[in-house]
Structures are given as structure tokens and as C-alpha cells.
PDB file of N, CA and C in Angstrom:
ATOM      1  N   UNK A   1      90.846  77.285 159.446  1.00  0.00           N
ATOM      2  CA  UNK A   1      89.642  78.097 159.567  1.00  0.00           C
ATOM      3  C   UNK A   1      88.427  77.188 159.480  1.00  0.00           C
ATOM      4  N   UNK A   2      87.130  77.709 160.655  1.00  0.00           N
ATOM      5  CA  UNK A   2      85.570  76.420 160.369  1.00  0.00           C
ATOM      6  C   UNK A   2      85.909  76.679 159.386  1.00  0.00           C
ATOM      7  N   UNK A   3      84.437  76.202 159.052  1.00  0.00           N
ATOM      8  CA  UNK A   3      83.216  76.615 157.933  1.00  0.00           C
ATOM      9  C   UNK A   3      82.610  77.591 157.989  1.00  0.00           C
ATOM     10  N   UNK A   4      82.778  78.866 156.816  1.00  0.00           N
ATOM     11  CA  UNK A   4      82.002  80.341 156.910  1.00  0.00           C
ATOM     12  C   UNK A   4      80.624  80.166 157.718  1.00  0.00           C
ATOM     13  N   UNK A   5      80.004  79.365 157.024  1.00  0.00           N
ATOM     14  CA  UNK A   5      78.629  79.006 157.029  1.00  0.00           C
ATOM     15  C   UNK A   5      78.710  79.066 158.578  1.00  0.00           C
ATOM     16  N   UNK A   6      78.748  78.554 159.624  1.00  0.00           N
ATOM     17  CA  UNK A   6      78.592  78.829 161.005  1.00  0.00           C
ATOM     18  C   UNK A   6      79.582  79.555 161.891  1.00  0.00           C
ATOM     19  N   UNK A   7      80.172  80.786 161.361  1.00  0.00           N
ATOM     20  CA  UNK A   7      80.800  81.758 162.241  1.00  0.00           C
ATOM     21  C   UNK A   7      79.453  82.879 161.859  1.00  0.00           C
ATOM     22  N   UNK A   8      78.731  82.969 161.732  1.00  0.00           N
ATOM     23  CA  UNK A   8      78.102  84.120 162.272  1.00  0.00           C
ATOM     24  C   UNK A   8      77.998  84.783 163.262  1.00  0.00           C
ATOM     25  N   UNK A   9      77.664  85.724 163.703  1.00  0.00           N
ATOM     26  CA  UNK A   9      77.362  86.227 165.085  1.00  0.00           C
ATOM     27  C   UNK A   9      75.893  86.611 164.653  1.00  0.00           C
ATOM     28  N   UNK A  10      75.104  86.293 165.836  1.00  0.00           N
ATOM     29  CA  UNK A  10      73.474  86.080 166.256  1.00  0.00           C
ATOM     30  C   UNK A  10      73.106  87.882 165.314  1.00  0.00           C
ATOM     31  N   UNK A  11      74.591  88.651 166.054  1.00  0.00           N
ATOM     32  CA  UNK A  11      73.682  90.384 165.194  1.00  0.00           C
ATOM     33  C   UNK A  11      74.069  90.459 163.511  1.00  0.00           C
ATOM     34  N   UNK A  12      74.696  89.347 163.064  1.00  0.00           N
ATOM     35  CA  UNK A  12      74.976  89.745 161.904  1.00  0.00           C
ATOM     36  C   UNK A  12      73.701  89.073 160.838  1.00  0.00           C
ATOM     37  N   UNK A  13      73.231  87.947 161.736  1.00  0.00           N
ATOM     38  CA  UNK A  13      72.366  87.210 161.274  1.00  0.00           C
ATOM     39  C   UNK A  13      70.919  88.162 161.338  1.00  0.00           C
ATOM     40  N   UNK A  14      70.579  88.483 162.651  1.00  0.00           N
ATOM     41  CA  UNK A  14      69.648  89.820 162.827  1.00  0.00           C
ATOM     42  C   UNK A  14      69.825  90.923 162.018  1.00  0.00           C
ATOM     43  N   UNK A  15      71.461  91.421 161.408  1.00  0.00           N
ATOM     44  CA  UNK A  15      71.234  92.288 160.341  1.00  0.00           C
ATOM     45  C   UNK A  15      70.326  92.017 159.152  1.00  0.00           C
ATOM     46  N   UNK A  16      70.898  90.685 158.739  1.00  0.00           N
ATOM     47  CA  UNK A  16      70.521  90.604 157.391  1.00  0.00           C
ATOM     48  C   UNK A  16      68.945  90.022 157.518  1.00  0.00           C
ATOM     49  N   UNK A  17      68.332  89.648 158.371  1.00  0.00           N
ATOM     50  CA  UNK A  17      66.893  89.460 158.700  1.00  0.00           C
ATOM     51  C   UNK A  17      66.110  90.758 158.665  1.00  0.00           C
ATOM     52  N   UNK A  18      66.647  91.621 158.980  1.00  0.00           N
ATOM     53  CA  UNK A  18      65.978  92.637 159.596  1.00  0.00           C
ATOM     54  C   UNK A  18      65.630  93.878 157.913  1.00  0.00           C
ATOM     55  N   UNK A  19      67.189  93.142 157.043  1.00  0.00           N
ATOM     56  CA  UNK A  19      67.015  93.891 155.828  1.00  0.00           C
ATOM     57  C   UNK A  19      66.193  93.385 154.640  1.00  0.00           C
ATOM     58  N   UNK A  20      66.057  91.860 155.269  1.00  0.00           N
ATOM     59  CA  UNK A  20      64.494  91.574 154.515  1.00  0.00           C
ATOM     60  C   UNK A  20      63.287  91.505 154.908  1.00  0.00           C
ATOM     61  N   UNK A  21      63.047  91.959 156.238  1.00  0.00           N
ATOM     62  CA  UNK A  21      62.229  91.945 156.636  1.00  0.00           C
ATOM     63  C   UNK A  21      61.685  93.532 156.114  1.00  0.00           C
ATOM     64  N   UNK A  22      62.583  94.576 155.816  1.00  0.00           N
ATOM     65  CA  UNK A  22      62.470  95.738 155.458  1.00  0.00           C
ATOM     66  C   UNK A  22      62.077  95.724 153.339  1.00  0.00           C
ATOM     67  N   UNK A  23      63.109  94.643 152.992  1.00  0.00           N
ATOM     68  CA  UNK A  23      62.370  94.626 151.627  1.00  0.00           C
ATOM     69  C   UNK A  23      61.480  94.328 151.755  1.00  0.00           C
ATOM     70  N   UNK A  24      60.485  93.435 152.700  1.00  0.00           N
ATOM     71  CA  UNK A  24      59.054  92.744 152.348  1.00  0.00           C
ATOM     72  C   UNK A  24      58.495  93.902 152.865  1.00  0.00           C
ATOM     73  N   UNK A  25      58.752  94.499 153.298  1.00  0.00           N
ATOM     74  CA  UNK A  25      57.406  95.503 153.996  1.00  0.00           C
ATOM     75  C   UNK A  25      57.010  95.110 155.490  1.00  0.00           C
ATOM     76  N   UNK A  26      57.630  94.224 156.323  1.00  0.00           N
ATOM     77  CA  UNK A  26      57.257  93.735 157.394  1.00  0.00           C
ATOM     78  C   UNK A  26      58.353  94.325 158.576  1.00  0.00           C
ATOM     79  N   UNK A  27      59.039  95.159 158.360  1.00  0.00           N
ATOM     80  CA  UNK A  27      60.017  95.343 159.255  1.00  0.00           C
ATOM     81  C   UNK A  27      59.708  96.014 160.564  1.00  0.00           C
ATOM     82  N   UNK A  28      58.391  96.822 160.794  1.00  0.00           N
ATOM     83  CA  UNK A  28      57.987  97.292 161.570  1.00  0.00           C
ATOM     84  C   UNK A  28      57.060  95.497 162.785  1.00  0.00           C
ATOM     85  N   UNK A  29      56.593  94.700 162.060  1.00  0.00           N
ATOM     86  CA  UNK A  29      56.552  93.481 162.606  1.00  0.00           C
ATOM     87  C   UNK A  29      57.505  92.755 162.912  1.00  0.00           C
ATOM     88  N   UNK A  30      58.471  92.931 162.365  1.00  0.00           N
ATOM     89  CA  UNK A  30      60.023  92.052 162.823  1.00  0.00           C
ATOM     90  C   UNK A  30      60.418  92.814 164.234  1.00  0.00           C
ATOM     91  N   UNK A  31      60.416  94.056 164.219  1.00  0.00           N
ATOM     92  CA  UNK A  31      60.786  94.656 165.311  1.00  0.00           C
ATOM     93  C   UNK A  31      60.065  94.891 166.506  1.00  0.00           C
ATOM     94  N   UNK A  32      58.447  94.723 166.418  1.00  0.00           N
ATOM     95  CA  UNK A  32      57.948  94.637 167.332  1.00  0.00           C
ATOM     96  C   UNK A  32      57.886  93.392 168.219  1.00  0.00           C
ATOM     97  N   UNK A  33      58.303  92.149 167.309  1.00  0.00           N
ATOM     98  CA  UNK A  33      58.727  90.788 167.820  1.00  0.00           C
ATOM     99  C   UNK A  33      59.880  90.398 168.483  1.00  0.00           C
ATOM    100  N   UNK A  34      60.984  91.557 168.328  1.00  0.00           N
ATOM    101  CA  UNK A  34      62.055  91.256 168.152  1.00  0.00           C
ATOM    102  C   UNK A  34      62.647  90.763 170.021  1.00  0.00           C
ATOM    103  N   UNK A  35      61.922  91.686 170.755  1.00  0.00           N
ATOM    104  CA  UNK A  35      62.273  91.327 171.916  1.00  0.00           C
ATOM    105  C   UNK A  35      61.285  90.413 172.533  1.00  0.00           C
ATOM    106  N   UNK A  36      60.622  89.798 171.805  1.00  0.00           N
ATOM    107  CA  UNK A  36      60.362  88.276 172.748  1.00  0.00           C
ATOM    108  C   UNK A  36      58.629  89.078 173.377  1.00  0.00           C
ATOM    109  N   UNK A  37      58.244  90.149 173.170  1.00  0.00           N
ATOM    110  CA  UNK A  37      56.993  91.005 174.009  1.00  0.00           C
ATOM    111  C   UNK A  37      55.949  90.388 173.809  1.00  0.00           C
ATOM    112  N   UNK A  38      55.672  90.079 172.339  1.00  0.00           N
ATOM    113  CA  UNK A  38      54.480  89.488 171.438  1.00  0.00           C
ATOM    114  C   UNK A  38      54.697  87.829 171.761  1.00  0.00           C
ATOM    115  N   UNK A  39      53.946  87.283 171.739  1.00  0.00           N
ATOM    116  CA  UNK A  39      54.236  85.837 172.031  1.00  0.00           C
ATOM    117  C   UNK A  39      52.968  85.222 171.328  1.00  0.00           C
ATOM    118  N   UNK A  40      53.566  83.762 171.438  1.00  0.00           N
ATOM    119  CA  UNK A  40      52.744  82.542 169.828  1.00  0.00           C
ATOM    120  C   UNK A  40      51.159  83.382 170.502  1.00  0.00           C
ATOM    121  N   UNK A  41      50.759  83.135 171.910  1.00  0.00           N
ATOM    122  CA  UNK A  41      49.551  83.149 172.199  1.00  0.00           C
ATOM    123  C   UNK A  41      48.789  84.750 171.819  1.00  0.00           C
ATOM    124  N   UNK A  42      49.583  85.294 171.649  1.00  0.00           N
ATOM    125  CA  UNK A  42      49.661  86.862 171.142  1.00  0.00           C
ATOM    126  C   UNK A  42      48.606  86.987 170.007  1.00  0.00           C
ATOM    127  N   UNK A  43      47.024  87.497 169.860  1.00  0.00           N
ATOM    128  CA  UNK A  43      46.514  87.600 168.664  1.00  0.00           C
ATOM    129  C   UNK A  43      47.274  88.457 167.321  1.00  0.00           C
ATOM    130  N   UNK A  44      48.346  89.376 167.850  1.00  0.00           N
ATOM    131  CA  UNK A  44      48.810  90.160 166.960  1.00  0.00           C
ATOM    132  C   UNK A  44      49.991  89.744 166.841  1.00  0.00           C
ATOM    133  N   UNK A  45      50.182  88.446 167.368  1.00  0.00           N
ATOM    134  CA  UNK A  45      51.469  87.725 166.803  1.00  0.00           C
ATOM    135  C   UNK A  45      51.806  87.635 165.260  1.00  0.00           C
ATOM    136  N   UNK A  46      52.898  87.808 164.663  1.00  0.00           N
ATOM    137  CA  UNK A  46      52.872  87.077 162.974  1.00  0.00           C
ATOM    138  C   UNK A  46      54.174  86.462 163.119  1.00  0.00           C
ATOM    139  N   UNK A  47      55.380  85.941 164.020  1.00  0.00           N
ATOM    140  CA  UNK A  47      56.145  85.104 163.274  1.00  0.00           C
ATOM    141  C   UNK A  47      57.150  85.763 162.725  1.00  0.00           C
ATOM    142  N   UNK A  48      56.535  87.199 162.062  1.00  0.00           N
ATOM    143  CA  UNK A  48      58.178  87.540 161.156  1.00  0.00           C
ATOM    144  C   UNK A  48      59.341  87.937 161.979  1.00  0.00           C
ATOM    145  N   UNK A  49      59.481  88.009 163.301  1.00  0.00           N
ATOM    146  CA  UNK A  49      60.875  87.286 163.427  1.00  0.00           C
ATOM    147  C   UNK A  49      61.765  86.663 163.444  1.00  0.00           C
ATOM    148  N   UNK A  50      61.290  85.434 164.240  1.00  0.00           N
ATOM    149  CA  UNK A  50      61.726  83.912 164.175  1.00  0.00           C
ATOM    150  C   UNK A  50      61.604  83.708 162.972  1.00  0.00           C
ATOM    151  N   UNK A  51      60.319  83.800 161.533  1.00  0.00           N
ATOM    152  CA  UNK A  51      60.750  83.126 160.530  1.00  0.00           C
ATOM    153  C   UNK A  51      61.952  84.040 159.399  1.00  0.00           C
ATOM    154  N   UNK A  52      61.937  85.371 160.310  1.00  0.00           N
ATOM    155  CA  UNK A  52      63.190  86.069 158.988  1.00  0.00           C
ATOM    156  C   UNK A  52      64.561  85.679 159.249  1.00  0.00           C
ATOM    157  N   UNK A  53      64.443  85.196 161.011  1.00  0.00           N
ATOM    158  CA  UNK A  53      65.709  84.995 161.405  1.00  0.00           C
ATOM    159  C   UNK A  53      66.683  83.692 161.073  1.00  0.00           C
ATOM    160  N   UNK A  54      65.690  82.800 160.951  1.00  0.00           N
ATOM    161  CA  UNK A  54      65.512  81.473 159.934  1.00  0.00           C
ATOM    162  C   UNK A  54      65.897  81.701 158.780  1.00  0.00           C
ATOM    163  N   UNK A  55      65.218  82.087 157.519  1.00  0.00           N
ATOM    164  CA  UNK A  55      65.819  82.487 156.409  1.00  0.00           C
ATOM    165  C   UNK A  55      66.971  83.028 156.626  1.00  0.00           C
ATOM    166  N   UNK A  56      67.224  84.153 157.140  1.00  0.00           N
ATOM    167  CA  UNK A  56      68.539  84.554 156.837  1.00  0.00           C
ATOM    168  C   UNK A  56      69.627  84.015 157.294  1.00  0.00           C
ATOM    169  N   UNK A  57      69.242  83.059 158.562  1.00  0.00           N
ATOM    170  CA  UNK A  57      70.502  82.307 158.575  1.00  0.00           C
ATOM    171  C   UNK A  57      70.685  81.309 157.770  1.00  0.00           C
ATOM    172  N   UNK A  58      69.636  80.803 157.062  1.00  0.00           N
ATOM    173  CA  UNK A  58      70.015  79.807 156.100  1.00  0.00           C
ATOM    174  C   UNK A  58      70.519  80.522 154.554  1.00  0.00           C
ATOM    175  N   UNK A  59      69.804  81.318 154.391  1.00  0.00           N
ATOM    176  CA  UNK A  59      70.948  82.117 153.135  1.00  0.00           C
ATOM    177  C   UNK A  59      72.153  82.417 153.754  1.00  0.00           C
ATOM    178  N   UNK A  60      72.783  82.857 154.758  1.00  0.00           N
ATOM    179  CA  UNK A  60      74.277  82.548 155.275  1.00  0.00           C
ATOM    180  C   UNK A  60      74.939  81.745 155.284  1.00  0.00           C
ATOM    181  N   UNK A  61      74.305  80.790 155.871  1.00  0.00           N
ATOM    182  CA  UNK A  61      74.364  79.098 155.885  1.00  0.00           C
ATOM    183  C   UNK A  61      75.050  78.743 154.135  1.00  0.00           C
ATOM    184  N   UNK A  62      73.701  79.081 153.162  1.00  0.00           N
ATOM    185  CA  UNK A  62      74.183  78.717 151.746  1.00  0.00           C
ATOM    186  C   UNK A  62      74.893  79.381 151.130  1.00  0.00           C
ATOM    187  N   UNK A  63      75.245  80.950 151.350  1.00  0.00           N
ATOM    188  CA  UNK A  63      75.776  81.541 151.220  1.00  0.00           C
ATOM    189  C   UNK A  63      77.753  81.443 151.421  1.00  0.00           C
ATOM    190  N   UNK A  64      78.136  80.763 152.655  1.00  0.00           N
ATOM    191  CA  UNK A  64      79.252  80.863 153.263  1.00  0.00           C
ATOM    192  C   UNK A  64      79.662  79.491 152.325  1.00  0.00           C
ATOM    193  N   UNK A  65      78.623  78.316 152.446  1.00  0.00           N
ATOM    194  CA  UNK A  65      78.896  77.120 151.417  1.00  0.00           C
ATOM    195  C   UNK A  65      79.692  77.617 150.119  1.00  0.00           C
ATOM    196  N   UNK A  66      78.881  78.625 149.506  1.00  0.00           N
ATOM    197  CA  UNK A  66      79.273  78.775 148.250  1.00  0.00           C
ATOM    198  C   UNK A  66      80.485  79.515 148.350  1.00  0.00           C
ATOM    199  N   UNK A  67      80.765  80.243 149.019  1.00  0.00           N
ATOM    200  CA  UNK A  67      81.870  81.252 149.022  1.00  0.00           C
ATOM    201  C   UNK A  67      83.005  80.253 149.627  1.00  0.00           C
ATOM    202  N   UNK A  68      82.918  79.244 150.013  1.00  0.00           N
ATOM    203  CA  UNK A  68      83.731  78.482 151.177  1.00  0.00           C
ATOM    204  C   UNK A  68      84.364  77.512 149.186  1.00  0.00           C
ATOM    205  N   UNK A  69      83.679  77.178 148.768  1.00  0.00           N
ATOM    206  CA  UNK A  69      83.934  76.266 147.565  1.00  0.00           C
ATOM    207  C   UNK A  69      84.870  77.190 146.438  1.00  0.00           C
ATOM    208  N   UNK A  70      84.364  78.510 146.315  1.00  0.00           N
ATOM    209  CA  UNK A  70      85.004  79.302 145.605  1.00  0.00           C
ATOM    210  C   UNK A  70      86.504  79.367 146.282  1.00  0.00           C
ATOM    211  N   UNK A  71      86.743  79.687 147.236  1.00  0.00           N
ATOM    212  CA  UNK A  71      87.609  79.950 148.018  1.00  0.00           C
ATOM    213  C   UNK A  71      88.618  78.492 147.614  1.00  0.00           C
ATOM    214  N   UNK A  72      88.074  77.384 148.046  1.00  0.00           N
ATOM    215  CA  UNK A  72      89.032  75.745 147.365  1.00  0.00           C
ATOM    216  C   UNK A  72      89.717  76.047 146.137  1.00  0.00           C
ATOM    217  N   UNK A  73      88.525  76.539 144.876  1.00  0.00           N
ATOM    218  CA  UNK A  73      88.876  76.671 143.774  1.00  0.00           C
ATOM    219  C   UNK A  73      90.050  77.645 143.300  1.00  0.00           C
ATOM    220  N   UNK A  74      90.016  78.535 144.045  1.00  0.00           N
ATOM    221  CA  UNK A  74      91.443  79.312 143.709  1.00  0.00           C
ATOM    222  C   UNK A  74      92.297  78.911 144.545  1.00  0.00           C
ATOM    223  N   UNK A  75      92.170  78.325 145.675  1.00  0.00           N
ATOM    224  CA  UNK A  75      93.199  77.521 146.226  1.00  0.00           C
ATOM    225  C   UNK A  75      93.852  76.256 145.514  1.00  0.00           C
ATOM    226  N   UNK A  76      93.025  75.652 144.726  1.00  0.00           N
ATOM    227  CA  UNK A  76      93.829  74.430 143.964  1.00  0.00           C
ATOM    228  C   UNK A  76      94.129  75.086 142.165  1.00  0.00           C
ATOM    229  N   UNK A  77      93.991  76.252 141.989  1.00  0.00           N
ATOM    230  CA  UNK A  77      94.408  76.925 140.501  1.00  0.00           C
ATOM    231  C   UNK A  77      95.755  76.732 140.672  1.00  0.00           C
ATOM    232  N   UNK A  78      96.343  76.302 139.346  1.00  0.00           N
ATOM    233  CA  UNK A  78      97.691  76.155 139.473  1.00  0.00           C
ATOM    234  C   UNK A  78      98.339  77.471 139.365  1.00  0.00           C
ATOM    235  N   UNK A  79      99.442  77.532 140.355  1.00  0.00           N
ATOM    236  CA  UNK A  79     100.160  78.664 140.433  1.00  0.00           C
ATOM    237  C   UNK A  79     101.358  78.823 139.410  1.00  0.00           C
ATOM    238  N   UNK A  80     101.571  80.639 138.807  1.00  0.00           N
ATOM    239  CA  UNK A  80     102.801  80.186 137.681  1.00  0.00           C
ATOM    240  C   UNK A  80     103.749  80.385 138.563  1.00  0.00           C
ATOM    241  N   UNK A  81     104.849  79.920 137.740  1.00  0.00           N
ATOM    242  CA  UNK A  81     106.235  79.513 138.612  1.00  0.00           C
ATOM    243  C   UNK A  81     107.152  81.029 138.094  1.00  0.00           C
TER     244      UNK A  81
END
């Protein structure tokens, strides 16, 4: 099996962006970005797509790390006989 950390799929990564973009209060800006409409040159541009989509793949990213190490650790626990 990879590494957790990069099997995502692009919508699972957009899930979990989209659910902090909803704790911050910005989710109605995540979604108006979401299809590419608003652009950098855009005065009503803000970013919180690309940058939630960022974060959350990197909490996946650190996320799958950690779960990937846990996973070793009960793999090398000695087994009883």
C-alpha cells in the first residue's frame, strides 16, 4: 500500500476544505471561487479557495503521516502466541 498521505481524491480534499471554510465563516467565498469565475485580477477576489484547498491538503498530508506511523506501531507489537 502508498503512503495515506497522497491517495486522496481532489473531492475528498475539497470536502474537508470546504468544512473549514464553513467553520471560518467563509464558505459562501470558497464557493463562489470554487469554479475558477472570480480570478487573482477579480476586485472581489479573496483566495479562500486555493488557500483552504492548500490547508486541507496539508492536514491530510499530516494527517495520513500520523495515521500511516500508528499503523507500523501495531504492526511491529509483539503478537501472543
Amino acid at each position: 500500500m502508498g503512503n495515506r498521505a497522497d491517495c486522496y481524491p481532489p473531492e475528498v480534499v475539497e470536502a474537508f476544505a470546504a468544512a473549514w471554510a464553513s467553520i471560518d465563516g467563509k464558505l459562501d467565498a470558497f464557493l463562489r471561487e470554487k469554479g475558477g469565475a472570480i480570478h487573482h485580477d477579480n476586485p472581489t477576489y479573496t483566495g479562500h479557495y486555493e488557500g483552504y484547498m492548500a490547508e486541507a491538503n496539508e492536514l491530510l498530508r499530516r494527517a495520513g503521516k500520523r495515521i500511516a506511523s500508528f499503523d507500523l506501531f501495531y504492526a511491529l507489537q509483539p503478537r501472543p502466541l
